[in-house]
PDB file of N, CA and C in Angstrom:
ATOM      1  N   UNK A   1      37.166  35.217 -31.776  1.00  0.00           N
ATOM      2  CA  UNK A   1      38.469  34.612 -31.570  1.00  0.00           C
ATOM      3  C   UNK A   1      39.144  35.279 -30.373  1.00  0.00           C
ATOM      4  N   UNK A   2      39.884  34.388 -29.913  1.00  0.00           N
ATOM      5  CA  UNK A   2      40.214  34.903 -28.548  1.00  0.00           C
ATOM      6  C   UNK A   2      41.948  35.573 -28.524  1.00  0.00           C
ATOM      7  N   UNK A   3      41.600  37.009 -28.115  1.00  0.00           N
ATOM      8  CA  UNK A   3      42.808  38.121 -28.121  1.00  0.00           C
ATOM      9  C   UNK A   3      43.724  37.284 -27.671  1.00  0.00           C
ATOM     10  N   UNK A   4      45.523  38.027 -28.210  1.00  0.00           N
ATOM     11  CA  UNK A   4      46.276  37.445 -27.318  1.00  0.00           C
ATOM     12  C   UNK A   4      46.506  37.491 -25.980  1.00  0.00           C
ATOM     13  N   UNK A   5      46.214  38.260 -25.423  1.00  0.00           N
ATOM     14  CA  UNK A   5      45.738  38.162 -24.069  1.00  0.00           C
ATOM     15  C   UNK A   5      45.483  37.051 -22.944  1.00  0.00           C
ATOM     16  N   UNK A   6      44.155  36.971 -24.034  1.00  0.00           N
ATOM     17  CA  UNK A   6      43.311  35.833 -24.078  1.00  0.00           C
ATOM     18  C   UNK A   6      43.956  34.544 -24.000  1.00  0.00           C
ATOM     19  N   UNK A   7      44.358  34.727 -25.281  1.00  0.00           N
ATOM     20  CA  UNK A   7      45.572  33.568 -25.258  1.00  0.00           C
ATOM     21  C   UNK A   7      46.972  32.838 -24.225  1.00  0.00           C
ATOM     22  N   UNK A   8      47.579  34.140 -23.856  1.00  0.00           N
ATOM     23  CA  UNK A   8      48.276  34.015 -23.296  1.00  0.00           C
ATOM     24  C   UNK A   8      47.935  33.646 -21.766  1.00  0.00           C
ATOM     25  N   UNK A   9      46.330  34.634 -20.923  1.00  0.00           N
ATOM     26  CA  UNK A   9      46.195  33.665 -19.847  1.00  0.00           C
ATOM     27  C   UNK A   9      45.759  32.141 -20.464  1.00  0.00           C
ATOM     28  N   UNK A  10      45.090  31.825 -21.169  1.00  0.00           N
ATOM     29  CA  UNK A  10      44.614  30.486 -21.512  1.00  0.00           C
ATOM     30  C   UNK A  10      46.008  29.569 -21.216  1.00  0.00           C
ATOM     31  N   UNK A  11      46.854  29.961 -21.947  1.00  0.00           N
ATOM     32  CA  UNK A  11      47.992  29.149 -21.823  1.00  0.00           C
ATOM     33  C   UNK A  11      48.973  28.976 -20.429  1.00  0.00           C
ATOM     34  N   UNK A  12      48.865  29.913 -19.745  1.00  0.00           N
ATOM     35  CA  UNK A  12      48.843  30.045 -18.397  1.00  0.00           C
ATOM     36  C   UNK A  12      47.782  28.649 -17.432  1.00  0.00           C
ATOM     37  N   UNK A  13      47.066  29.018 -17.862  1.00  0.00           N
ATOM     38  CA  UNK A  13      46.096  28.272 -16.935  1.00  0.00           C
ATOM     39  C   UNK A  13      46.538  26.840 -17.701  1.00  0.00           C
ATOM     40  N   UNK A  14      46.859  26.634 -18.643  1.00  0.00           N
ATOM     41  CA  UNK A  14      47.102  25.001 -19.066  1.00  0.00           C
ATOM     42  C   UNK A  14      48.388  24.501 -18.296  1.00  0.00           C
ATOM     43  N   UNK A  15      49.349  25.497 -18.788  1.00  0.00           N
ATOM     44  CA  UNK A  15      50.337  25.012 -17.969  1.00  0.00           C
ATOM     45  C   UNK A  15      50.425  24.850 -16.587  1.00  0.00           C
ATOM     46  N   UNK A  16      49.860  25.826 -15.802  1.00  0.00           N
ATOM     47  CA  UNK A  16      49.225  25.470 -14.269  1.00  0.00           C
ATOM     48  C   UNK A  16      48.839  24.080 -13.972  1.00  0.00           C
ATOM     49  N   UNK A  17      47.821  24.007 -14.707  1.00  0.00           N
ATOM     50  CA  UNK A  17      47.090  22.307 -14.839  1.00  0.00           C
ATOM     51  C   UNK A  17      47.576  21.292 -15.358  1.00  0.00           C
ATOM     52  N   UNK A  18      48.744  21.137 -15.664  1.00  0.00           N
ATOM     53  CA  UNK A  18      49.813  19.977 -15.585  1.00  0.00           C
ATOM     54  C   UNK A  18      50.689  20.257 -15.122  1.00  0.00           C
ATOM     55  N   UNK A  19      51.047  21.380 -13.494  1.00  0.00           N
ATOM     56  CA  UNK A  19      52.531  21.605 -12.952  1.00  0.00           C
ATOM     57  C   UNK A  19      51.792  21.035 -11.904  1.00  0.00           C
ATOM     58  N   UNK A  20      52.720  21.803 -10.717  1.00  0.00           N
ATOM     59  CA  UNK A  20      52.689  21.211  -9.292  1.00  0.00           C
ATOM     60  C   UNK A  20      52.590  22.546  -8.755  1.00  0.00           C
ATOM     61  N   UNK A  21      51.377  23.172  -8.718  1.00  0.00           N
ATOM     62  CA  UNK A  21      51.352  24.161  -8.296  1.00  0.00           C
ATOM     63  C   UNK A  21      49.945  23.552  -7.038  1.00  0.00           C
ATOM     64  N   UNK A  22      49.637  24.784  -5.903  1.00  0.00           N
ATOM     65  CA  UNK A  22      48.370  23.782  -5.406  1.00  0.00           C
ATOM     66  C   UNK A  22      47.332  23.937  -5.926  1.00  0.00           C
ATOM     67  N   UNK A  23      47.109  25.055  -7.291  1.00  0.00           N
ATOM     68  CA  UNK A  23      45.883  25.141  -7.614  1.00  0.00           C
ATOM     69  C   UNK A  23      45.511  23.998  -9.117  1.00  0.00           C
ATOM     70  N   UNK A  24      46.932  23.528  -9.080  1.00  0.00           N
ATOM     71  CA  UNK A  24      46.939  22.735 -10.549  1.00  0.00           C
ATOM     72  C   UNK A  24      45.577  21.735 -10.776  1.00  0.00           C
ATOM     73  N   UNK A  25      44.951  21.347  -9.600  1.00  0.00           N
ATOM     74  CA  UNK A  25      43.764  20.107  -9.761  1.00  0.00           C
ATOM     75  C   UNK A  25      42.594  20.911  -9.617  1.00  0.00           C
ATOM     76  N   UNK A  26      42.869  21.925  -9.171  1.00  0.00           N
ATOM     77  CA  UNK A  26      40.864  22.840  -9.310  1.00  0.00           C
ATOM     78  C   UNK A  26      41.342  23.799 -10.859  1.00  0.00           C
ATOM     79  N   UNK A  27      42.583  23.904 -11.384  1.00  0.00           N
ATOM     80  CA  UNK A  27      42.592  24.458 -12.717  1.00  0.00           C
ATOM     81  C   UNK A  27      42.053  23.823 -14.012  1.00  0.00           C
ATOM     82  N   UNK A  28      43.049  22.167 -13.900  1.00  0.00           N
ATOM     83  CA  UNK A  28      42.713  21.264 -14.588  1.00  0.00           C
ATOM     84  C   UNK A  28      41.219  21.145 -14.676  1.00  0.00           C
ATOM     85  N   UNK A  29      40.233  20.741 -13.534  1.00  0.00           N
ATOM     86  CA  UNK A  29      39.313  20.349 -13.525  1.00  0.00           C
ATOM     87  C   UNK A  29      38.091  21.451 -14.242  1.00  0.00           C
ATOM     88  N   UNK A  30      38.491  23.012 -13.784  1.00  0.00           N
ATOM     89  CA  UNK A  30      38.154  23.962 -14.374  1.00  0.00           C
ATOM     90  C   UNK A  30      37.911  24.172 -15.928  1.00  0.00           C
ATOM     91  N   UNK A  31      38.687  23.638 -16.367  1.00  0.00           N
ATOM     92  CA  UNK A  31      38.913  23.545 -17.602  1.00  0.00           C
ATOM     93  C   UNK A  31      38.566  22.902 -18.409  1.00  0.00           C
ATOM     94  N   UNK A  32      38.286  21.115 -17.850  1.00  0.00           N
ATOM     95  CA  UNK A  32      37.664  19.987 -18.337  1.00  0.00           C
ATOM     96  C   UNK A  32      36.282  20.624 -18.297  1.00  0.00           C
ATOM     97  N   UNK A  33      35.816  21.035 -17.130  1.00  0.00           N
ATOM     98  CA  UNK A  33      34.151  21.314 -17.069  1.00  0.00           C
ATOM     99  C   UNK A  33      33.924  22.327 -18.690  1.00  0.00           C
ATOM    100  N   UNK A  34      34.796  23.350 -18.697  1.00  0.00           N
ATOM    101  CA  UNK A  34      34.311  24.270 -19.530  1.00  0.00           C
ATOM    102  C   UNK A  34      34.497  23.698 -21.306  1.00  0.00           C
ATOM    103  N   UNK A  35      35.515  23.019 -21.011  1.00  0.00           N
ATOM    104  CA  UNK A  35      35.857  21.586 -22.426  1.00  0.00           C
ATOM    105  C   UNK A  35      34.485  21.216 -22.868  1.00  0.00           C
ATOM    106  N   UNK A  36      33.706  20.408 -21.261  1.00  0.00           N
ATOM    107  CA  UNK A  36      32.830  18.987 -22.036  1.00  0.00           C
ATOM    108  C   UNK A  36      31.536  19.853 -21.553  1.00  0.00           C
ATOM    109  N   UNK A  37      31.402  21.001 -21.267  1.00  0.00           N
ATOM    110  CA  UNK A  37      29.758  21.827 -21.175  1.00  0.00           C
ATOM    111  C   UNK A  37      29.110  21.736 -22.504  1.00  0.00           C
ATOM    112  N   UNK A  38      28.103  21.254 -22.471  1.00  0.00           N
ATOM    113  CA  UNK A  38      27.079  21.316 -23.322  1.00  0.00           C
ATOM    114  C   UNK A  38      26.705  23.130 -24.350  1.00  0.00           C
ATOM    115  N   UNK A  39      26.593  23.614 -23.275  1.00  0.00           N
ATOM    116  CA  UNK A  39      27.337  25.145 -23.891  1.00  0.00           C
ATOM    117  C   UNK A  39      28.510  26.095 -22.933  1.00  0.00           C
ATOM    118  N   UNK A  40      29.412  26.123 -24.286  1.00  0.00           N
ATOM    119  CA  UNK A  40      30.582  26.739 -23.650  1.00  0.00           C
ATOM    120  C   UNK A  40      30.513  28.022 -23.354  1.00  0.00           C
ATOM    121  N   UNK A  41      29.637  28.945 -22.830  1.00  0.00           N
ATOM    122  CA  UNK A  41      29.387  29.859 -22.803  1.00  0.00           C
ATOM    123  C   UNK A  41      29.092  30.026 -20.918  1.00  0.00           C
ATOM    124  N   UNK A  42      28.584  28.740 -20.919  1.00  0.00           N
ATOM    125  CA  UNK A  42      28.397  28.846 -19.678  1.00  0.00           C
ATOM    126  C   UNK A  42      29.508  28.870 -18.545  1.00  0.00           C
ATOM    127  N   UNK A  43      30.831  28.966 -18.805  1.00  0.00           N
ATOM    128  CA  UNK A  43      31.830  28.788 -18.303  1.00  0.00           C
ATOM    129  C   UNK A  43      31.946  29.255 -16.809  1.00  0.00           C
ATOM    130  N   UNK A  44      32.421  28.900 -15.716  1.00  0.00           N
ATOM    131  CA  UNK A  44      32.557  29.561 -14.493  1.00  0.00           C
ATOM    132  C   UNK A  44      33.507  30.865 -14.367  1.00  0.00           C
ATOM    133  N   UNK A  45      33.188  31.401 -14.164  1.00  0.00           N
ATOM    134  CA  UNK A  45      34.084  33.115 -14.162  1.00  0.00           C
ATOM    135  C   UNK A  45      34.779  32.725 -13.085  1.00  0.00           C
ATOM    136  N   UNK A  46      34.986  31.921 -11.728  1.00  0.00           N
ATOM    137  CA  UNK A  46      35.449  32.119 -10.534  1.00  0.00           C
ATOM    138  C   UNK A  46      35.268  30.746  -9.860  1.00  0.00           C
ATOM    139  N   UNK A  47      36.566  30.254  -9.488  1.00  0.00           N
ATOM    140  CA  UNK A  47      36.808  28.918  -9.309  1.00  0.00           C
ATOM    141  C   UNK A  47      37.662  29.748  -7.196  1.00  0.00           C
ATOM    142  N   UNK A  48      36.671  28.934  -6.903  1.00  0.00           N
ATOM    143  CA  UNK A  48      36.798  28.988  -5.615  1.00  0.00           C
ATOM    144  C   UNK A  48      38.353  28.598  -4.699  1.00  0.00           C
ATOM    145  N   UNK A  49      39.461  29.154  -4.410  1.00  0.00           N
ATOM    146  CA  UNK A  49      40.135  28.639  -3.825  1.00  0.00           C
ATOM    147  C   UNK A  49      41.590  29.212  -4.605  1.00  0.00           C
ATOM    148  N   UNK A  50      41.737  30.004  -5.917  1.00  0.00           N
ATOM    149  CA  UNK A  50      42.731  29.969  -6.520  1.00  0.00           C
ATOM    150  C   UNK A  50      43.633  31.191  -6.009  1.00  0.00           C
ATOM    151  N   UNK A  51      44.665  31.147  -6.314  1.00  0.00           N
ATOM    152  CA  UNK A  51      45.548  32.019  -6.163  1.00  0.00           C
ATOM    153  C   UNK A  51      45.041  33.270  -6.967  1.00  0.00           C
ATOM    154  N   UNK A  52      45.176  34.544  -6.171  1.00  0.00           N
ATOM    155  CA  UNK A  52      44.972  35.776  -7.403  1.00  0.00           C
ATOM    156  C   UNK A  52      44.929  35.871  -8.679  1.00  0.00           C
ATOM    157  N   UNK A  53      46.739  35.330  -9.208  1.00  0.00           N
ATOM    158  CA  UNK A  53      46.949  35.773 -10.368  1.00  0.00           C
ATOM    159  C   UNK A  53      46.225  34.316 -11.283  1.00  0.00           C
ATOM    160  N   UNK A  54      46.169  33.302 -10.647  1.00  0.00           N
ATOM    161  CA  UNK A  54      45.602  32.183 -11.495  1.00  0.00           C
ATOM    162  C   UNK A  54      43.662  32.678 -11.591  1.00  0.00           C
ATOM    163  N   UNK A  55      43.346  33.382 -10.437  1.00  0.00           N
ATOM    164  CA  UNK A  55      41.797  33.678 -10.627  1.00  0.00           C
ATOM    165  C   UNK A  55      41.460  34.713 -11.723  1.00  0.00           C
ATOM    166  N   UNK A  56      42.665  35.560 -11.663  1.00  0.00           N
ATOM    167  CA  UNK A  56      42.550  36.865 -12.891  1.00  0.00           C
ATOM    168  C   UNK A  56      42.236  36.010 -13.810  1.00  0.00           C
ATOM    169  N   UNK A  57      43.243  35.379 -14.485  1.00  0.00           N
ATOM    170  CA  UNK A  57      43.532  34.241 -15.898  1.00  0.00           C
ATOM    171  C   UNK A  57      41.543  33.659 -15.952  1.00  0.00           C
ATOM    172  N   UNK A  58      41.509  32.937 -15.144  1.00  0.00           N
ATOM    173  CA  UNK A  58      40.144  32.353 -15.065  1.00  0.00           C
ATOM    174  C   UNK A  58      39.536  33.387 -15.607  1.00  0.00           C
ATOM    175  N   UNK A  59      38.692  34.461 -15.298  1.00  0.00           N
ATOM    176  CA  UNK A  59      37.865  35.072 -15.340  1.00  0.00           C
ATOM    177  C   UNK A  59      38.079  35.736 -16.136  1.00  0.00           C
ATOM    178  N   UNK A  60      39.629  36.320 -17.393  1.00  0.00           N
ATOM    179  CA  UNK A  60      39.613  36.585 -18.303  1.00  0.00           C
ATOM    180  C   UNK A  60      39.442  35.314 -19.744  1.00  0.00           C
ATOM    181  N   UNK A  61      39.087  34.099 -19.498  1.00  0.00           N
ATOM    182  CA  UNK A  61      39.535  33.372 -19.871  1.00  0.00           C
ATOM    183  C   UNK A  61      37.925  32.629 -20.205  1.00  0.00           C
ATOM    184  N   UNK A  62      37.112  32.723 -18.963  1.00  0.00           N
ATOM    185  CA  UNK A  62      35.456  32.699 -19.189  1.00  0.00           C
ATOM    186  C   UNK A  62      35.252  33.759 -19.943  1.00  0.00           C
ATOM    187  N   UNK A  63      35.718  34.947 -19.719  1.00  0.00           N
ATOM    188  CA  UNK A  63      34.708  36.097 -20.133  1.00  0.00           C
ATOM    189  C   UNK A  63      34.831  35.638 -22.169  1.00  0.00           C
ATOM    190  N   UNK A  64      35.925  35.819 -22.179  1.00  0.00           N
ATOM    191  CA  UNK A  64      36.375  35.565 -23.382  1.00  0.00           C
ATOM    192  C   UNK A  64      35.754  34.093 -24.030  1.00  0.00           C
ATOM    193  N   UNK A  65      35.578  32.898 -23.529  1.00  0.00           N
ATOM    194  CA  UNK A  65      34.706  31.517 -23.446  1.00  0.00           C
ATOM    195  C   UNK A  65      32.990  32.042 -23.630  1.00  0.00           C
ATOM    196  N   UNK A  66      32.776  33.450 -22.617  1.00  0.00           N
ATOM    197  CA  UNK A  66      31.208  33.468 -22.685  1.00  0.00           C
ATOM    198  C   UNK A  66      31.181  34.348 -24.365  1.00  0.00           C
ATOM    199  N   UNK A  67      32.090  35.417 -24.626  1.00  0.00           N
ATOM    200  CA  UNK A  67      31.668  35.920 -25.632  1.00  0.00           C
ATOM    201  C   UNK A  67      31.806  35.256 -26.853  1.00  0.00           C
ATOM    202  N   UNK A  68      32.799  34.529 -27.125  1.00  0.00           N
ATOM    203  CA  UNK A  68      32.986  33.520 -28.116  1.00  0.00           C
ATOM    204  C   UNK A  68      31.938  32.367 -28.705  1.00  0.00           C
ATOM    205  N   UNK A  69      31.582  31.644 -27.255  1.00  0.00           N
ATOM    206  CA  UNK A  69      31.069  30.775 -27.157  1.00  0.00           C
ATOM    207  C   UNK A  69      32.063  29.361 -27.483  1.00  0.00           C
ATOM    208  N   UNK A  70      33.130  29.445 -27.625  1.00  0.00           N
ATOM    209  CA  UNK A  70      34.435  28.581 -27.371  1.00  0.00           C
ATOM    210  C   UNK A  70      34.459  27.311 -26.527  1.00  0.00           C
ATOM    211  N   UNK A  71      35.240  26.327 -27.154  1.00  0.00           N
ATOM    212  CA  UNK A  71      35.999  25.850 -26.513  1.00  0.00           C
ATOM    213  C   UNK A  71      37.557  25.474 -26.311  1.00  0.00           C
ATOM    214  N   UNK A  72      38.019  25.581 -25.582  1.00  0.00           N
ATOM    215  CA  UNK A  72      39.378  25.082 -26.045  1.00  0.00           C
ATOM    216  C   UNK A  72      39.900  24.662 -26.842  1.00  0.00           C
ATOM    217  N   UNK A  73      39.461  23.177 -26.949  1.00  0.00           N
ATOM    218  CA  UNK A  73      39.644  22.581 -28.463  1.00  0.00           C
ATOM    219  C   UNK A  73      38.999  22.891 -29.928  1.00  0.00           C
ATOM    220  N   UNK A  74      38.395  24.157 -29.410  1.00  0.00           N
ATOM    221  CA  UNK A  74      37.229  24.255 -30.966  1.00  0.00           C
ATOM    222  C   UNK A  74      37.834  26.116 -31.158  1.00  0.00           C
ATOM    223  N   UNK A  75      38.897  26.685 -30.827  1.00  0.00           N
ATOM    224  CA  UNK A  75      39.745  27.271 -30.979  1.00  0.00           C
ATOM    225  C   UNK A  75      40.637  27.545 -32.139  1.00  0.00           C
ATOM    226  N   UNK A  76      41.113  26.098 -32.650  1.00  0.00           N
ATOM    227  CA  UNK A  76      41.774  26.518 -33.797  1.00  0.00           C
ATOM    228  C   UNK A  76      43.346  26.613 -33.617  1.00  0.00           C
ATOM    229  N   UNK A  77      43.577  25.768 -32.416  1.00  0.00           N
ATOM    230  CA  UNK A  77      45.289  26.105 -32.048  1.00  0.00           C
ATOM    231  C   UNK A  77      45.281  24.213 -31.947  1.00  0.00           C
ATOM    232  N   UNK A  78      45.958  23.836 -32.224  1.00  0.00           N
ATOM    233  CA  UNK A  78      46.799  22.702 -32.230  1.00  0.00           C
ATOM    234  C   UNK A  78      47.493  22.406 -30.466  1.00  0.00           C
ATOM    235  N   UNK A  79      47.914  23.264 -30.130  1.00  0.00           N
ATOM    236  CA  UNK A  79      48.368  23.540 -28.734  1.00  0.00           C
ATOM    237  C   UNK A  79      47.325  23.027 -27.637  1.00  0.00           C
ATOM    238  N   UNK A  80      45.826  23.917 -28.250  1.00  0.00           N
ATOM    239  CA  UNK A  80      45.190  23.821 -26.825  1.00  0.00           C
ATOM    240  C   UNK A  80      44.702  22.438 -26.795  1.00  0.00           C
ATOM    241  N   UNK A  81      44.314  21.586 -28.324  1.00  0.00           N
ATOM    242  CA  UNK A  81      43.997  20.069 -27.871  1.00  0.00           C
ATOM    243  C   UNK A  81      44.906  19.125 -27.255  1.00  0.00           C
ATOM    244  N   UNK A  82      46.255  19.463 -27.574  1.00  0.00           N
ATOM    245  CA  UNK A  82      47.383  18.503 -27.263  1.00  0.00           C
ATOM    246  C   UNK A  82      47.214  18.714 -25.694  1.00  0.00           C
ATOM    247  N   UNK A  83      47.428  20.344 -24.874  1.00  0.00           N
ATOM    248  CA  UNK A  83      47.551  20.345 -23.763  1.00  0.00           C
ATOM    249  C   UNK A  83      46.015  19.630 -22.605  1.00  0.00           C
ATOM    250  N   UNK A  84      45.062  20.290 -23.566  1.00  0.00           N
ATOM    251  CA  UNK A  84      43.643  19.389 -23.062  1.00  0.00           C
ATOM    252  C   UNK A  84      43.773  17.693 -23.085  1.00  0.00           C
ATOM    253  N   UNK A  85      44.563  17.248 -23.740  1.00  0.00           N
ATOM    254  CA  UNK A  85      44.504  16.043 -23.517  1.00  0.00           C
ATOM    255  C   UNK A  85      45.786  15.062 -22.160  1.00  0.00           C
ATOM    256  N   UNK A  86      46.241  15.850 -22.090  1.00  0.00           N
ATOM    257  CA  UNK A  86      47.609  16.052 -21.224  1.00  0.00           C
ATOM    258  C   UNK A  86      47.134  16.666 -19.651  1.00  0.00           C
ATOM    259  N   UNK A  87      46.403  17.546 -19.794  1.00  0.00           N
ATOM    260  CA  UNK A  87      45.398  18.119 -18.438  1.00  0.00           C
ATOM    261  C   UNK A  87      44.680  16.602 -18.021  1.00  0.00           C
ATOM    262  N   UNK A  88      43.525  16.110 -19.326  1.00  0.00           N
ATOM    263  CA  UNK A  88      42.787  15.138 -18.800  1.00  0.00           C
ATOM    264  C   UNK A  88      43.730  13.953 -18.158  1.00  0.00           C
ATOM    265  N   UNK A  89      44.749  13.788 -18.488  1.00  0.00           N
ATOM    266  CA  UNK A  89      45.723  12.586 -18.087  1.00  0.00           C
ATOM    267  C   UNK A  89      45.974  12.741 -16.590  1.00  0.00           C
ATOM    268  N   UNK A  90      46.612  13.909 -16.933  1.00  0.00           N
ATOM    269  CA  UNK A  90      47.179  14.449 -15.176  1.00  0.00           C
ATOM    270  C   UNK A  90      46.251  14.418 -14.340  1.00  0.00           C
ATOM    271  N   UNK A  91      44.515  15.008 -14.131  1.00  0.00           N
ATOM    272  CA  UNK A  91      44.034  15.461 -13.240  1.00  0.00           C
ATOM    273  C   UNK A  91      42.556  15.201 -13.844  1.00  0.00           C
ATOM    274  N   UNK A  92      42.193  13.842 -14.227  1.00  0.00           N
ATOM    275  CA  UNK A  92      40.837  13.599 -14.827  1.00  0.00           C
ATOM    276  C   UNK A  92      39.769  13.586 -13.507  1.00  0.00           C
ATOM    277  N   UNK A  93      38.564  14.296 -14.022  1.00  0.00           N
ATOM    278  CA  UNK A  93      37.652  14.841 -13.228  1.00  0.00           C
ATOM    279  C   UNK A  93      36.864  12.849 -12.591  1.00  0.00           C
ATOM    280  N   UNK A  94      36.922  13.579 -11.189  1.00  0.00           N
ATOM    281  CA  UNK A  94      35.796  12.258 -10.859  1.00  0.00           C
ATOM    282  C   UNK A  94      35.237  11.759 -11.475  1.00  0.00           C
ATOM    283  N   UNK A  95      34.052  12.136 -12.308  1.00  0.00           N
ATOM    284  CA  UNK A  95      33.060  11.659 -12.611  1.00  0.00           C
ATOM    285  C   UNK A  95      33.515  10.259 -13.986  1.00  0.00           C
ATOM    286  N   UNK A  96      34.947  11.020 -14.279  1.00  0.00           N
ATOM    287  CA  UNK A  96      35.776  10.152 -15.403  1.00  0.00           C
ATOM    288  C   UNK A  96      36.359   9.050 -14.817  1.00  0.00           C
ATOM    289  N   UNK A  97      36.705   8.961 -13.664  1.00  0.00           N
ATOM    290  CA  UNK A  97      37.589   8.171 -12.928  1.00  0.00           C
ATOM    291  C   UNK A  97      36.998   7.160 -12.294  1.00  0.00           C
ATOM    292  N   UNK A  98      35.431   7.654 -12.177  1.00  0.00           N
ATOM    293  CA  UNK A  98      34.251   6.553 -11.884  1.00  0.00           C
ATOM    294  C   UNK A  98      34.387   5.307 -12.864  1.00  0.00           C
ATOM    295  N   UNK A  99      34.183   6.054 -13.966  1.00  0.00           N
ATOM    296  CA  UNK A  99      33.552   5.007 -15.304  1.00  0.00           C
ATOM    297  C   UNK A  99      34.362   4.431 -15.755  1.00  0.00           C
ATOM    298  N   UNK A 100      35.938   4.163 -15.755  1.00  0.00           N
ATOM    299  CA  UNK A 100      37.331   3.820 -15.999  1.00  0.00           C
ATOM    300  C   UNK A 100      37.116   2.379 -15.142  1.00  0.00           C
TER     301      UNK A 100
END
C-alpha cells in the first residue's frame, strides 16, 4: 500500500493532470499509460520534459507502482478512480482519440 507520501505526490500529479500547468498533458498521459499497462509494475520512473518538482512526484510515484505492483484505480481510494476518469476526459491519450 502506498505511504502517505506516496499518496500525497500521487495526488499531486492528478491534480497537475487536469490543471493548466505545461506539464499537465505528458502527466495525464503518464498516468493513463501506467493505469491501462498490462503490468503495473512496469511504470516509467521518468517522463521526459517535466518540471523538477513534478519529475520528483513521478519517480516517487513509479517506484512505489513498481513495488506494489498497483494501479491507481486498484488502490483502494475512491479519489484516485474519480480523478482517473476526469484525467482521461481532459487529456485522453492518442491512441484513444483514434478509435472515438
Amino acid at each position: 500500500m502506498f505511504s502517505q507520501l506516496e499518496h500525497e505526490a500521487l495526488m499531486r500529479l492528478m491534480t497537475y493532470a487536469t490543471g493548466y500547468t505545461p506539464d499537465s498533458q505528458r502527466i495525464a498521459h503518464w498516468l493513463q499509460e501506467w493505469e491501462h499497462a498490462e503490468n503495473p509494475r512496469t511504470a516509467k520512473a521518468h517522463v521526459p520534459g517535466l518540471a523538477a518538482a513534478h519529475a520528483i512526484d513521478v519517480a516517487k510515484v513509479a517506484s512505489a507502482a513498481k513495488r506494489d505492483g498497483a494501479r491507481p484505480t486498484t488502490l483502494g481510494r475512491d479519489e484516485y478512480a474519480y480523478n482517473m476518469q476526469n484525467i482521461e476526459r481532459a487529456h485522453p491519450l492518442p491512441s484513444v482519440e483514434l478509435e472515438r
